[in-house]
Protein backbone atom coordinates (compact mmCIF):
# COMPACT_ATOMS: atom_id res chain seq x y z
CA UNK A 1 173.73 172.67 169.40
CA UNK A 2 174.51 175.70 167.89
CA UNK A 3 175.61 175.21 164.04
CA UNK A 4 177.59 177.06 161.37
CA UNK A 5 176.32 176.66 157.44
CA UNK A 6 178.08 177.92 154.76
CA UNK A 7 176.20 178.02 151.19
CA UNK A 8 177.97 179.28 147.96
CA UNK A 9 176.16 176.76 145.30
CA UNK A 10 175.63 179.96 142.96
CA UNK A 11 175.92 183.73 143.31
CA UNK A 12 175.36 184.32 146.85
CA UNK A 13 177.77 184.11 149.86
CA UNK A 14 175.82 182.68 152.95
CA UNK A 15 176.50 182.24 156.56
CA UNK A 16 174.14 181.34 158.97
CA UNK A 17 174.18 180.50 162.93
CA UNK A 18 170.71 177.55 163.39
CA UNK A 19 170.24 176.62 167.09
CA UNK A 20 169.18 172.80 167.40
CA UNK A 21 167.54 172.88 163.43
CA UNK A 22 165.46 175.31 164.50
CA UNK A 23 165.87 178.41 165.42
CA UNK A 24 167.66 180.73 163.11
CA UNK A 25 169.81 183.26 165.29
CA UNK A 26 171.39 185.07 161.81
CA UNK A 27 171.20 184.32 158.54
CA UNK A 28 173.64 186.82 156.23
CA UNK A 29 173.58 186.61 152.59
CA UNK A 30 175.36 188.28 149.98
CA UNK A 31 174.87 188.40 146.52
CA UNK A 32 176.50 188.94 143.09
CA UNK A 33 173.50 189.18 141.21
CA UNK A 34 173.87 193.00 140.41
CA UNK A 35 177.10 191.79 138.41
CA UNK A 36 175.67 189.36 136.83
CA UNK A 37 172.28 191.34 135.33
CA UNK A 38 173.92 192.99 132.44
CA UNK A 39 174.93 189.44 131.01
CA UNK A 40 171.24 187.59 131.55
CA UNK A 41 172.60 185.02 133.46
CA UNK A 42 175.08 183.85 136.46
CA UNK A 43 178.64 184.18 135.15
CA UNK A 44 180.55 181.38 137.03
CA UNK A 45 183.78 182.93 137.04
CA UNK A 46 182.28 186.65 138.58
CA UNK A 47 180.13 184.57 141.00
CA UNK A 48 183.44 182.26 142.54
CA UNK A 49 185.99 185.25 142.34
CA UNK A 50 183.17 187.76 144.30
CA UNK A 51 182.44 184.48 147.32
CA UNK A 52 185.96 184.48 147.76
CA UNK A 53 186.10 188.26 148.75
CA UNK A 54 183.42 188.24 150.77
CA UNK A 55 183.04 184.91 152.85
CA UNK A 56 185.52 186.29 155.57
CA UNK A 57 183.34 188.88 156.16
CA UNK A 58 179.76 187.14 156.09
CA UNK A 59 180.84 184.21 158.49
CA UNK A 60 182.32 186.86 160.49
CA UNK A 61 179.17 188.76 160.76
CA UNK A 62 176.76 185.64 161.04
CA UNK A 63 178.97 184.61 164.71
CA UNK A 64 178.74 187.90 165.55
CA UNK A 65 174.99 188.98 164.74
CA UNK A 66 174.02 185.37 166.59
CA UNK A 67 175.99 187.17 169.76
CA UNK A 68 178.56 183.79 169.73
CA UNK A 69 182.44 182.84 169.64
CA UNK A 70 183.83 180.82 166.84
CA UNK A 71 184.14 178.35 169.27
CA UNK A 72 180.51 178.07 170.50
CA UNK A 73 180.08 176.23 167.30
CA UNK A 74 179.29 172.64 167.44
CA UNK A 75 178.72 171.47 163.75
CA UNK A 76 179.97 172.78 160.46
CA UNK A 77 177.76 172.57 157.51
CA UNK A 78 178.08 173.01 153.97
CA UNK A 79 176.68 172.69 150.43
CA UNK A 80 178.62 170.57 148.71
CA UNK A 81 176.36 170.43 145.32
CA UNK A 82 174.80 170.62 143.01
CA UNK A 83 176.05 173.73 142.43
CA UNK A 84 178.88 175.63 140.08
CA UNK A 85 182.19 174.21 141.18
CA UNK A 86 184.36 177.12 141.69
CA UNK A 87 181.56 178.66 143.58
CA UNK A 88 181.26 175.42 146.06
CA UNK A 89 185.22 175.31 145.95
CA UNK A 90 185.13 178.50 148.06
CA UNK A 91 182.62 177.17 150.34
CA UNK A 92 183.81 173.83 151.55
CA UNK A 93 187.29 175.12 151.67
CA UNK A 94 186.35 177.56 153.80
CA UNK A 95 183.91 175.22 156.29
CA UNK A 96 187.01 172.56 156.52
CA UNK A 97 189.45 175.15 157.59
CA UNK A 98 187.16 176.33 160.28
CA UNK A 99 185.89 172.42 161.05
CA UNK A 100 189.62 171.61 161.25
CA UNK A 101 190.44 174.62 163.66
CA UNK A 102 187.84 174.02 165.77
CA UNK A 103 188.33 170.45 165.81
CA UNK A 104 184.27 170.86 165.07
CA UNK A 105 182.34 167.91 163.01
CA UNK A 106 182.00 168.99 159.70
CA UNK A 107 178.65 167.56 157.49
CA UNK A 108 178.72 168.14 153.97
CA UNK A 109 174.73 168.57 152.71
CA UNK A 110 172.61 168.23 149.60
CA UNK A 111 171.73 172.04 148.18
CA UNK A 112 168.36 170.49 146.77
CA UNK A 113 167.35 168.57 150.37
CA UNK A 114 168.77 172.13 152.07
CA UNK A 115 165.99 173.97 150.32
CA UNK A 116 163.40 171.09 151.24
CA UNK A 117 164.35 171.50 154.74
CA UNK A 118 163.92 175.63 154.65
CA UNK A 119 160.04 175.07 155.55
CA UNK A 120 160.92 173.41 159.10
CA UNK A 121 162.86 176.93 160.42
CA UNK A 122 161.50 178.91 162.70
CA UNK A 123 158.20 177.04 163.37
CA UNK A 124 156.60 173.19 164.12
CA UNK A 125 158.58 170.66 162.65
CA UNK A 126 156.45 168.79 159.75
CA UNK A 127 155.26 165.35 160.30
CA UNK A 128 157.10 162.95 158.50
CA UNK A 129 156.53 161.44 155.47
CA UNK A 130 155.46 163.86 153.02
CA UNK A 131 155.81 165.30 149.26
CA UNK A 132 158.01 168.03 148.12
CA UNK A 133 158.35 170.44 145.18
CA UNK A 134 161.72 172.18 144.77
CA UNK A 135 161.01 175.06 141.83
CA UNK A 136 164.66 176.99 141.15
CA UNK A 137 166.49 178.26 138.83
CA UNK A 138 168.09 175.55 138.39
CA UNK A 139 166.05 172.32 139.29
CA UNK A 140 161.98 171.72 139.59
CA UNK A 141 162.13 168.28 141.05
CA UNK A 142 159.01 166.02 143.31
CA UNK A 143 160.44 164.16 145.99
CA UNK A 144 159.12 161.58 148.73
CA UNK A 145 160.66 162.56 152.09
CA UNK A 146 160.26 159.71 154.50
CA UNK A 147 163.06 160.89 156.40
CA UNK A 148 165.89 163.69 155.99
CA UNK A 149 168.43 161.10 155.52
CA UNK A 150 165.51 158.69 153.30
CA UNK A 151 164.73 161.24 150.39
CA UNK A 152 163.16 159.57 146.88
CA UNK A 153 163.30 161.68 143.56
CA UNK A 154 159.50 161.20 142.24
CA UNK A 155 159.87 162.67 138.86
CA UNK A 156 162.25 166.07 137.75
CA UNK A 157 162.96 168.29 134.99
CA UNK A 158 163.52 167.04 131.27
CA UNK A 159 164.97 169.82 130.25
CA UNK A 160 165.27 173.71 132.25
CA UNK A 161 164.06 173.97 135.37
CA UNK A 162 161.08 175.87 136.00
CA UNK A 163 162.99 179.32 137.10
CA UNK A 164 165.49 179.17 133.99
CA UNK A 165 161.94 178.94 131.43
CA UNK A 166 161.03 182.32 133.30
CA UNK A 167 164.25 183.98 132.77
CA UNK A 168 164.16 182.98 129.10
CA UNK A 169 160.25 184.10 128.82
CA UNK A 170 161.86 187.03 130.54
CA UNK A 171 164.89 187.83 127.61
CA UNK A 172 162.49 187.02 125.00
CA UNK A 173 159.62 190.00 125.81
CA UNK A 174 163.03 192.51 126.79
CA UNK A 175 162.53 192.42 130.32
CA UNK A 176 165.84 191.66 131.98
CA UNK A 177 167.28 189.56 134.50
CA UNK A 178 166.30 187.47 136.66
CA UNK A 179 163.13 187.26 134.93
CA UNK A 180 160.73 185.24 137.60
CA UNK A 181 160.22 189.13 139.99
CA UNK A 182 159.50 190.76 136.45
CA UNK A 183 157.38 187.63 135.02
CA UNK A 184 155.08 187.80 138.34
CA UNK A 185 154.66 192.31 138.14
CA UNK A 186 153.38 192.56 134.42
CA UNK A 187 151.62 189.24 135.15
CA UNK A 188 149.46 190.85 137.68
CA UNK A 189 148.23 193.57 135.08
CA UNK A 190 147.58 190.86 132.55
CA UNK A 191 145.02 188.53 131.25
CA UNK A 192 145.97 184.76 132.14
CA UNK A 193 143.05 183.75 129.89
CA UNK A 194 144.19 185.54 127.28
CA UNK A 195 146.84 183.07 125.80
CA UNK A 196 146.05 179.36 125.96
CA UNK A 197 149.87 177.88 126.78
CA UNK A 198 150.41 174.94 127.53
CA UNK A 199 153.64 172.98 128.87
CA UNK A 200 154.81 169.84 127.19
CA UNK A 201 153.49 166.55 127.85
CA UNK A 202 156.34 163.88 129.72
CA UNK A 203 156.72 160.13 129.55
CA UNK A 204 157.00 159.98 133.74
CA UNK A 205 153.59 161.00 135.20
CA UNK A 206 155.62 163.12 137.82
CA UNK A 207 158.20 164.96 135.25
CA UNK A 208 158.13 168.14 134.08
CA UNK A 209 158.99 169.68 130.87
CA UNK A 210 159.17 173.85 129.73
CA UNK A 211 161.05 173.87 126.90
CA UNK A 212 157.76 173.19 124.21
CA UNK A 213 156.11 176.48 126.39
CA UNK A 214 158.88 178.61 125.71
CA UNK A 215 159.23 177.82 121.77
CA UNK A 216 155.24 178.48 121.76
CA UNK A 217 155.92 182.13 123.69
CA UNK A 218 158.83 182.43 121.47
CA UNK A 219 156.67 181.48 118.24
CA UNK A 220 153.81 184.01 119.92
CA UNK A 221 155.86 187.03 119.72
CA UNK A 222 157.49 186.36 116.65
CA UNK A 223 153.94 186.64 115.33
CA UNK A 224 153.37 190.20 117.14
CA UNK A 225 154.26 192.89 114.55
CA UNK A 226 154.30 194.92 118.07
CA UNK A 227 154.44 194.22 120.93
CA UNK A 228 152.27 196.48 123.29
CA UNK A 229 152.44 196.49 126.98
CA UNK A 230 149.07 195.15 127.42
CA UNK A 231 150.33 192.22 125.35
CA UNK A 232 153.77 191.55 127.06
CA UNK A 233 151.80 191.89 130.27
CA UNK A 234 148.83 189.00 128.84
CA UNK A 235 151.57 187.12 127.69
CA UNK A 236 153.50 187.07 131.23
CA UNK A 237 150.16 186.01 132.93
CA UNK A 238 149.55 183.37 130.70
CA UNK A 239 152.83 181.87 130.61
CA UNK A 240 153.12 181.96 134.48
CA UNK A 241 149.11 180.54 134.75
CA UNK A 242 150.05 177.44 132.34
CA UNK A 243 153.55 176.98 134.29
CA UNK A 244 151.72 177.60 137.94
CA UNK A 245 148.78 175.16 136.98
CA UNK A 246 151.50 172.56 135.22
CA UNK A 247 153.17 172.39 139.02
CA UNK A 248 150.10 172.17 140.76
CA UNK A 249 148.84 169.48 138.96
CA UNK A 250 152.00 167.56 139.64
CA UNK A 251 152.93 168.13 142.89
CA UNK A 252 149.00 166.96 143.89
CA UNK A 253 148.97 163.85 141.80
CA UNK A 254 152.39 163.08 143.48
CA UNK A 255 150.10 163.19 147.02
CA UNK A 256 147.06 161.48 145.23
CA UNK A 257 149.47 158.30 144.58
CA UNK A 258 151.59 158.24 147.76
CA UNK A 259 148.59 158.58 149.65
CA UNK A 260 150.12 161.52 151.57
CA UNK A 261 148.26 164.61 152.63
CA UNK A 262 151.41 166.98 153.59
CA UNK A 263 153.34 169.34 150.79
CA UNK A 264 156.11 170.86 151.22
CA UNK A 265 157.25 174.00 148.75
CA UNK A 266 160.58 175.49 148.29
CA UNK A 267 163.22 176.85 146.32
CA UNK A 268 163.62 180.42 144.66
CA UNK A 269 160.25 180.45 142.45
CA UNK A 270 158.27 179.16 145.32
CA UNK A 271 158.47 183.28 146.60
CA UNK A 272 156.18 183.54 144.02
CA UNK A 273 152.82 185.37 145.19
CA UNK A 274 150.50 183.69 142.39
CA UNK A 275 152.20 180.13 142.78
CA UNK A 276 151.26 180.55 146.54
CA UNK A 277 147.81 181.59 145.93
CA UNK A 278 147.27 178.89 143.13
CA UNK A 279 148.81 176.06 145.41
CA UNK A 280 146.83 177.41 148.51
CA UNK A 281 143.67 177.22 146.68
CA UNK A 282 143.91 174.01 145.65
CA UNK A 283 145.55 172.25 147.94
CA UNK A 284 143.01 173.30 150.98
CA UNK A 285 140.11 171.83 147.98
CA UNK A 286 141.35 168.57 148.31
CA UNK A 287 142.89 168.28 152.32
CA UNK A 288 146.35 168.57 151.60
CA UNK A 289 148.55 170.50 154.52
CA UNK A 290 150.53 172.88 152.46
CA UNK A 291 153.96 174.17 153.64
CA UNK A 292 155.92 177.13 152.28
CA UNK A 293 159.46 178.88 153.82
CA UNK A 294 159.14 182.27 154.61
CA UNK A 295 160.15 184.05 151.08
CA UNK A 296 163.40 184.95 152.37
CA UNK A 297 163.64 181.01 153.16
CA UNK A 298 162.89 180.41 149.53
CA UNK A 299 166.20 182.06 148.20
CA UNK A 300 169.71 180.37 148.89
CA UNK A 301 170.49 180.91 152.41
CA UNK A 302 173.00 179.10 154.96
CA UNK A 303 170.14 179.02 157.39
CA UNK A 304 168.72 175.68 155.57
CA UNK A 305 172.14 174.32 155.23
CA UNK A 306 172.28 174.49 159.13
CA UNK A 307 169.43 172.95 159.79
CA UNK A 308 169.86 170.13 157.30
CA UNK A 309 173.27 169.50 159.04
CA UNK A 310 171.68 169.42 162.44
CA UNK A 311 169.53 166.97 161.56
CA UNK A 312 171.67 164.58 159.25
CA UNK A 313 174.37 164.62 162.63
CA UNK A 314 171.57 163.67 165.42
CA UNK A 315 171.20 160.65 162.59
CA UNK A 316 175.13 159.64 162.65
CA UNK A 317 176.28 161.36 159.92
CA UNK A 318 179.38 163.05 159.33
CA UNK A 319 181.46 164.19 156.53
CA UNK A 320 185.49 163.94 156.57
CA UNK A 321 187.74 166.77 155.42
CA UNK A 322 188.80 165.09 152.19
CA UNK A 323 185.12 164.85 151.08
């Protein structure tokens, strides 16, 4: 079955044709973020306003770069949150008119389970159950997949997500936006030694918290009378070593207690070079199969939402158009 996903959860505009959950034959994305730089941060209205302009065009050239007719399509699948509303307005408008012309099944999918699902494209499928991280700009969540359609939240976020704390860490040393790219290049000329952060302690086992780490880099360059670029670079490796080890920890004690040897990695931060390295590393010390989207995969893309779909359908599930 060939299937058409649609993701618009933020600033990009994604289309994407996934063959049987599988195999990805395109995968277009287009994003707003160059509009959105100047202002540190997603503007809601830019981002909804710029997907309506351009999701014509980048479901039109997912069909065509897959070398299919609209009506080759079997399934229709969307985001349909969490996500800004006007920006997932656009998108499951859009996927209903083209379910309801088609007279195509239309599946409406979780944006957070989508980017679980990104490490099963394009290669073996992962044996079920296992553990999964999601590290975004917007969430940092540990789930228990038993199933696609049986996913349990382990522990989440107390207050921003892991990708928001390195956008702020980001504003606060004058860096720009988005901060995590920027974070991880001065980080690699940097001492992660240097600066002994730390993030805050949480009542679940499994949560996370990085609002105490960014009040003690905020405190930290307060207390610079300059700031040199040996410092802002120490300071962006230790922040990102305390974060990396913080999620590490986690996301391996989450295995420890399940009992489950197989960990799954996703969502925008997970492109992260050092995260990878640091999870690798320790996750081969103590026998746990480690799994991580291509870094492509990692960003919002249509290609997971596809998949997702595909699977969630072969298990009954459908969505109607007044979802």
């Amino acid at each position: 079955m060939r299937v058409l996903g649609i993701e618009t959860s933020c600033d990009e505009t994604s289309a994407a044709i996934v063959k049987d959950g599988r195999d990805i034959l395109s995968n277009v994305v287009s994003s707003s973020i160059k509009f959105h730089a100047k202002y540190g941060g997603v503007i809601p209205e830019i981002a909804s306003r710029m997907q309506l302009e351009t999701i014509t065009q980048v479901v039109d050239s997912a069909v065509e770069e897959a070398g299919i007719k609209l009506k080759d399509i079997g399934l229709v699948s969307v985001t349909a949150g969490p996500g800004l509303p006007g920006s997932l307005l656009v998108g499951t408008s859009f996927a209903k008119a083209i379910a309801f012309s088609l007279g195509a099944p239309l599946l409406a999918v979780d944006h957070i389970y989508a980017h679980i699902y990104a490490s099963a494209l394009d290669r073996k499928p992962i044996q079920l159950p296992f553990i999964a991280l999601i590290v975004s700009g917007g969430h940092t969540s540990l789930f228990l997949v038993k199933d696609f359609d049986n996913i349990k939240t382990l522990g989440a976020t107390q207050d921003d997500a892991c990708g928001e704390a390195f956008d702020k860490i980001a504003k606060l040393l004058g860096l720009g936006y988005p901060g995590g790219p920027l974070i991880e290049q001065l980080a690699k000329k940097g001492n992660p030694k240097k600066i002994k952060f730390r993030c805050s302690g949480t009542h679940g086992q499994l949560d996370f918290s990085f609002s105490g780490i960014k009040t003690a880099v905020l405190y930290r360059v307060k207390a610079e009378k300059t700031l040199s670029r040996q410092t802002v670079c120490d300071i962006a490796a230790s922040f990102q070593e305390a974060v990396t080890d913080t999620l590490v920890e986690k996301s391996l004690l989450a295995c420890r207690m399940k009992k489950i040897n197989r960990l799954v990695i996703g969502g925008g931060v997970a492109a992260n070079s050092y995260l990878r390295e640091k999870f690798s590393l320790h996750a081969q010390s103590r026998k746990v199969s480690l799994h991580f989207p291509s870094r492509q995969l990692c960003m919002d893309n249509a290609a997971m939402v596809a998949g997702l779909g595909f699977q969630l359908f072969k298990r009954g599930h459908k969505s109607e158009l007044d979802f």
